[in-house]
Protein backbone atom coordinates (compact mmCIF):
# COMPACT_ATOMS: atom_id res chain seq x y z
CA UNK A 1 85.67 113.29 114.98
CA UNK A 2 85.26 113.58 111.04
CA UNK A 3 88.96 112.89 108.81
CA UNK A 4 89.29 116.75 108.94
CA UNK A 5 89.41 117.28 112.70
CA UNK A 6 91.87 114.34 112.81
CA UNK A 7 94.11 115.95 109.81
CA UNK A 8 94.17 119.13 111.80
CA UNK A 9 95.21 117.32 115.26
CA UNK A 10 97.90 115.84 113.65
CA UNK A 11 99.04 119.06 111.85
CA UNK A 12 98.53 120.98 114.97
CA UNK A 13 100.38 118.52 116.90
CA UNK A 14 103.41 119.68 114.75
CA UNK A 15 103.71 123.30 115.05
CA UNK A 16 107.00 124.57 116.30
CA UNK A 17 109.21 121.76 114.49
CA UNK A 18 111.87 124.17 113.34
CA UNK A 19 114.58 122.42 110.07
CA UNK A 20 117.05 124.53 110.87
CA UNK A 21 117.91 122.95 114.67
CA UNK A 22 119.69 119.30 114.71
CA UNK A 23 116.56 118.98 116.69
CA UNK A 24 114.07 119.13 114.10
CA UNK A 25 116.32 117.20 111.57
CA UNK A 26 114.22 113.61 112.50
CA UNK A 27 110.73 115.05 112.15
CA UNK A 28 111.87 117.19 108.65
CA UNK A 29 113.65 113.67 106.84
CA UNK A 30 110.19 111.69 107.79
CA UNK A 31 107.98 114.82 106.20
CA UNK A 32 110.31 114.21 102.88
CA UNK A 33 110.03 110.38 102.91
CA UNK A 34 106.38 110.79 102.82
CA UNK A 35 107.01 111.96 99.22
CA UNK A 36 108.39 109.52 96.18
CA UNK A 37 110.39 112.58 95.25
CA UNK A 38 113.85 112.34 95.10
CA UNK A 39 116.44 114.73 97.39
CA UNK A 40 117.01 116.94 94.58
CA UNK A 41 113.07 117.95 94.11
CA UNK A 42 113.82 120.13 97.73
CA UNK A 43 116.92 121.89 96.54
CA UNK A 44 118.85 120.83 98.94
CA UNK A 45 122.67 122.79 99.83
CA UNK A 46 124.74 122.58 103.07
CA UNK A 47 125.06 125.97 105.15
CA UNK A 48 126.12 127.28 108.50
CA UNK A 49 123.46 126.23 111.05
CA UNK A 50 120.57 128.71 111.12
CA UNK A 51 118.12 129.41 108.08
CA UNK A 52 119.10 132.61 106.75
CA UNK A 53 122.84 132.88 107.33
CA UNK A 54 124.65 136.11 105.49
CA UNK A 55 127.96 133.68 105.14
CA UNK A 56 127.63 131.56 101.89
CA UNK A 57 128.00 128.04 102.33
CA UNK A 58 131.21 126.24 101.58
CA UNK A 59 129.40 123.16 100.19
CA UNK A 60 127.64 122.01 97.04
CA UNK A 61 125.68 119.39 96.72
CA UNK A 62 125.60 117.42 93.61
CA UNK A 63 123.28 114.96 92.24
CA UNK A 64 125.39 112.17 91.10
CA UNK A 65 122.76 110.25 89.72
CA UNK A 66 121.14 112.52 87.15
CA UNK A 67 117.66 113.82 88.34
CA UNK A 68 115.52 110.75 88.14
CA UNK A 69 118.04 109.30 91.06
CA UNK A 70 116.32 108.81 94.80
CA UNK A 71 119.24 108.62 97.06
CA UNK A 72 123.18 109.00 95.15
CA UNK A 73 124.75 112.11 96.17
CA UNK A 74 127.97 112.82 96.69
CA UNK A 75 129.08 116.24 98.98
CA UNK A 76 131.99 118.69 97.36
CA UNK A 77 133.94 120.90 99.28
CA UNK A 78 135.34 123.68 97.23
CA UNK A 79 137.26 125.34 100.58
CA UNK A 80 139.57 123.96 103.45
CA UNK A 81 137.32 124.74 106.70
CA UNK A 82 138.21 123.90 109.59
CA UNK A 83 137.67 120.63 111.77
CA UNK A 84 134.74 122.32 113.94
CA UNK A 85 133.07 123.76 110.92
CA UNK A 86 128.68 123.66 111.93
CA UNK A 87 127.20 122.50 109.17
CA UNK A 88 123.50 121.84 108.13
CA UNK A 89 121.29 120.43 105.11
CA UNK A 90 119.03 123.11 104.27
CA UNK A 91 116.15 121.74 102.41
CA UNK A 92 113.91 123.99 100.86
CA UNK A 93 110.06 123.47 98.94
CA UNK A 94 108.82 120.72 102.05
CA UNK A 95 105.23 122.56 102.38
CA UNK A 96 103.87 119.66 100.10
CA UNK A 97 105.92 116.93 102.02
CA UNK A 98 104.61 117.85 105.20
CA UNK A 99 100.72 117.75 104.07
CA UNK A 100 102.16 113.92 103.20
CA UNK A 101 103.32 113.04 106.13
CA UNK A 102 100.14 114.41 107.82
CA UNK A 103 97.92 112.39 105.80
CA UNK A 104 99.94 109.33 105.75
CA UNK A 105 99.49 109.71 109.77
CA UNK A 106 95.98 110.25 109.69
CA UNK A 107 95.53 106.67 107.39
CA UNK A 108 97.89 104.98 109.37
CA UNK A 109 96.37 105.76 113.06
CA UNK A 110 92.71 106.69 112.42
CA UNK A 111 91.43 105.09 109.36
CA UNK A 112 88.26 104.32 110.14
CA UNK A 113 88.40 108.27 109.67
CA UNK A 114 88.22 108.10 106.09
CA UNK A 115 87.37 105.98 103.41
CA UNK A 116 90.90 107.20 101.79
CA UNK A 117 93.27 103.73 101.64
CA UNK A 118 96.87 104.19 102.56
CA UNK A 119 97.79 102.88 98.97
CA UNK A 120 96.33 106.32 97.67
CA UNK A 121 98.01 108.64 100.05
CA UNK A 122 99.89 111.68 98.29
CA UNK A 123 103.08 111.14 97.68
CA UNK A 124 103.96 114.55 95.70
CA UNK A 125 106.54 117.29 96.64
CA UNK A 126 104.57 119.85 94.72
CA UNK A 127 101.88 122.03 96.40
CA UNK A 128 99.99 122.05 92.96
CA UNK A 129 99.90 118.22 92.68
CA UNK A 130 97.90 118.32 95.57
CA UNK A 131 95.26 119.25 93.84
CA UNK A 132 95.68 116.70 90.95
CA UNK A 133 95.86 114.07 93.37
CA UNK A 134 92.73 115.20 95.56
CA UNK A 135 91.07 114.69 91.84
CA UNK A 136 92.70 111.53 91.44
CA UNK A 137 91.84 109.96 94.54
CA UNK A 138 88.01 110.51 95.09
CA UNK A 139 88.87 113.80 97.10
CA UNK A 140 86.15 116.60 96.73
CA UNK A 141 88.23 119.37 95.09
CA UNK A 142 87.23 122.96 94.95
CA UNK A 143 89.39 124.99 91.88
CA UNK A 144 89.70 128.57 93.02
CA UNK A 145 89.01 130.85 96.35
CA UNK A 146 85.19 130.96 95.58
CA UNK A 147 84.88 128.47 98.91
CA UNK A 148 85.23 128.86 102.17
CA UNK A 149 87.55 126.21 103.36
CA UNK A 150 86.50 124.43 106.85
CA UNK A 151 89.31 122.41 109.15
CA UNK A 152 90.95 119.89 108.19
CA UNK A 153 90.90 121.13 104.17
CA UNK A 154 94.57 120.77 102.12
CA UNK A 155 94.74 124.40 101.47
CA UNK A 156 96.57 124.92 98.22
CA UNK A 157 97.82 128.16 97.83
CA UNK A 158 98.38 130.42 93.96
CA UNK A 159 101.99 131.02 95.45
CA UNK A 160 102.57 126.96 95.41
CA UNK A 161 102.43 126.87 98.88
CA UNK A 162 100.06 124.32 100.76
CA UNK A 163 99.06 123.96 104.41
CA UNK A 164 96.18 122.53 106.15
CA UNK A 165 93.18 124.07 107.53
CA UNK A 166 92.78 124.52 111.88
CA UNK A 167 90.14 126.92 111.53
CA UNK A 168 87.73 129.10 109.58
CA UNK A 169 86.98 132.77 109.27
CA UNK A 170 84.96 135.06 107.10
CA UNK A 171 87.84 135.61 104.42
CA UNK A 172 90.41 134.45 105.63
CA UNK A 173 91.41 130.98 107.88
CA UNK A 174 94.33 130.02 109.93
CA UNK A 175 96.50 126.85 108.73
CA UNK A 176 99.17 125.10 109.44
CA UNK A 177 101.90 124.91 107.55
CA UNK A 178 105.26 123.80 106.74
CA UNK A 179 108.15 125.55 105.09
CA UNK A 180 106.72 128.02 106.47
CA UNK A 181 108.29 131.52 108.39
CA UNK A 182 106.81 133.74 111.69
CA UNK A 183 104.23 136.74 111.20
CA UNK A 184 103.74 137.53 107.62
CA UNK A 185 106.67 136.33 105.89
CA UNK A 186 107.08 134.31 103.00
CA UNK A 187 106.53 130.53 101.62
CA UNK A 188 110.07 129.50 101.82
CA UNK A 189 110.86 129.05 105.19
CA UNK A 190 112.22 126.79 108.03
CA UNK A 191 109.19 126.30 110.62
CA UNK A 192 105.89 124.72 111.36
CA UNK A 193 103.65 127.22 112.10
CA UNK A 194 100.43 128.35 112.26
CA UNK A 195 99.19 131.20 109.81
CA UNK A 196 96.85 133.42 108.98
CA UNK A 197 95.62 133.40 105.75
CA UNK A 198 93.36 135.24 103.13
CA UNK A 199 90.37 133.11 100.96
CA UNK A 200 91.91 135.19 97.93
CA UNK A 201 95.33 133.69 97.99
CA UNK A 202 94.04 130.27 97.43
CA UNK A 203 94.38 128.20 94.06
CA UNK A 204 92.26 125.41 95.55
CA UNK A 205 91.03 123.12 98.43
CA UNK A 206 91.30 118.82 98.88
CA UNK A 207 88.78 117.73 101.48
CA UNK A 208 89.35 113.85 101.93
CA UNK A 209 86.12 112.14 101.74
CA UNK A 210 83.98 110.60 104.68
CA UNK A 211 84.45 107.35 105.66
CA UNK A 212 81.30 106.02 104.18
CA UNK A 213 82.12 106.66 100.55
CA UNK A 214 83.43 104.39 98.30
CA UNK A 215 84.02 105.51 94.62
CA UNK A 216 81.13 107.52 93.52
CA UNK A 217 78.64 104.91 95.96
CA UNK A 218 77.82 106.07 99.05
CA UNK A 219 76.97 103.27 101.37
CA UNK A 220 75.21 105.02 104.22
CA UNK A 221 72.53 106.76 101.07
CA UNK A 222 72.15 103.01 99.66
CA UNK A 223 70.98 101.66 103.19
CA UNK A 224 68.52 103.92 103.41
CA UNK A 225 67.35 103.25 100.25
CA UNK A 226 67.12 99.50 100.24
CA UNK A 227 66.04 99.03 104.21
């Protein structure tokens, strides 16, 4: 298998993680501490279990530590609620976090798969800095929807949404992504799932380079030449 079928695996491998269960809390904080963003870069508030609620949330959350801090918050409660109160973190904007994590998984299980070092994994929370990282780390990068993207692509959507690709079509692909809601709904969302999506809506596409490369100097091409 090439990077890209190993990147989709792992993305596949993920689908149905929901953030707004206790049960997908574990699998949502290690998607964000893929990232070197802080907290506050997902918008983060507490609410009654279950995305969506009608019933506003009795908590802020406050960034104590100005918006450069990484971990100091402190939790307000503006109401009296009762002892058995259900409350969750809802944490918004993790489409980006979760193409992290599925890259840092990649590097760190297969990565003879790529010639992609761990040290330049993404670390952003923003589906746009995707793309400045794919040009930053020897990444082939394709600006606009004039390709077709294949499996295993970053998708990077003009919505700032991201995903990654599990299979092509003739305008339009499937990926998988997260943040992400059933059917046809939105970017902002509580699932991993897989959707369907068309060329048109994308803003570019990261395709992590073969294992053979290194820089601009492909080794397997230089063999050839000198054997």
């Amino acid at each position: 298998m090439d990077a890209g079928d190993y990147l989709a695996r792992i993305a596949e491998g993920q689908v149905g993680t929901r953030s707004d269960l206790h049960s997908g809390r574990a699998s949502l904080y290690g998607y964000l501490l893929a990232t070197d963003a802080s907290l506050a870069a997902f918008e983060p508030e507490w609410a009654r279990t279950g995305f969506g609620s009608d019933i506003a949330s009795r908590y802020h959350l406050l960034n104590s530590g100005g918006a450069g801090s990484a971990s100091r918050f402190r939790l307000l409660d503006t109401q009296p609620s009762p002892p058995d109160f259900q409350a969750i973190m809802r944490i918004h904007s993790w489409c980006a976090a979760f193409v992290d994590w599925c890259v840092m998984r990649l590097l760190m299980e297969s990565p003879h798969a790529t010639s992609l070092p761990l040290g330049m994994r993404p670390k952003t929370a923003s589906a746009f800095g995707l793309l400045k990282w794919g040009k930053n780390s020897n990444c082939t990068v394709f600006d606009g929807n004039h390709s077709a993207p294949v499996r295993g692509d970053i998708a990077v959507f003009n919505f700032s949404h991201t995903g990654i690709v599990v299979q092509s079509g003739v305008g339009h692909f499937y990926s998988v992504e997260g943040n992400t809601t059933p059917g046809t709904g939105g970017n902002q969302g509580y699932l991993v799932a897989r959707r369907m999506r068309a060329q048109v809506l994308l803003r570019g596409i990261v395709r992590l380079p073969p294992r053979d490369r290194l820089g601009d100097y492909n080794i397997s091409s230089r063999i050839a030449h000198t054997a």
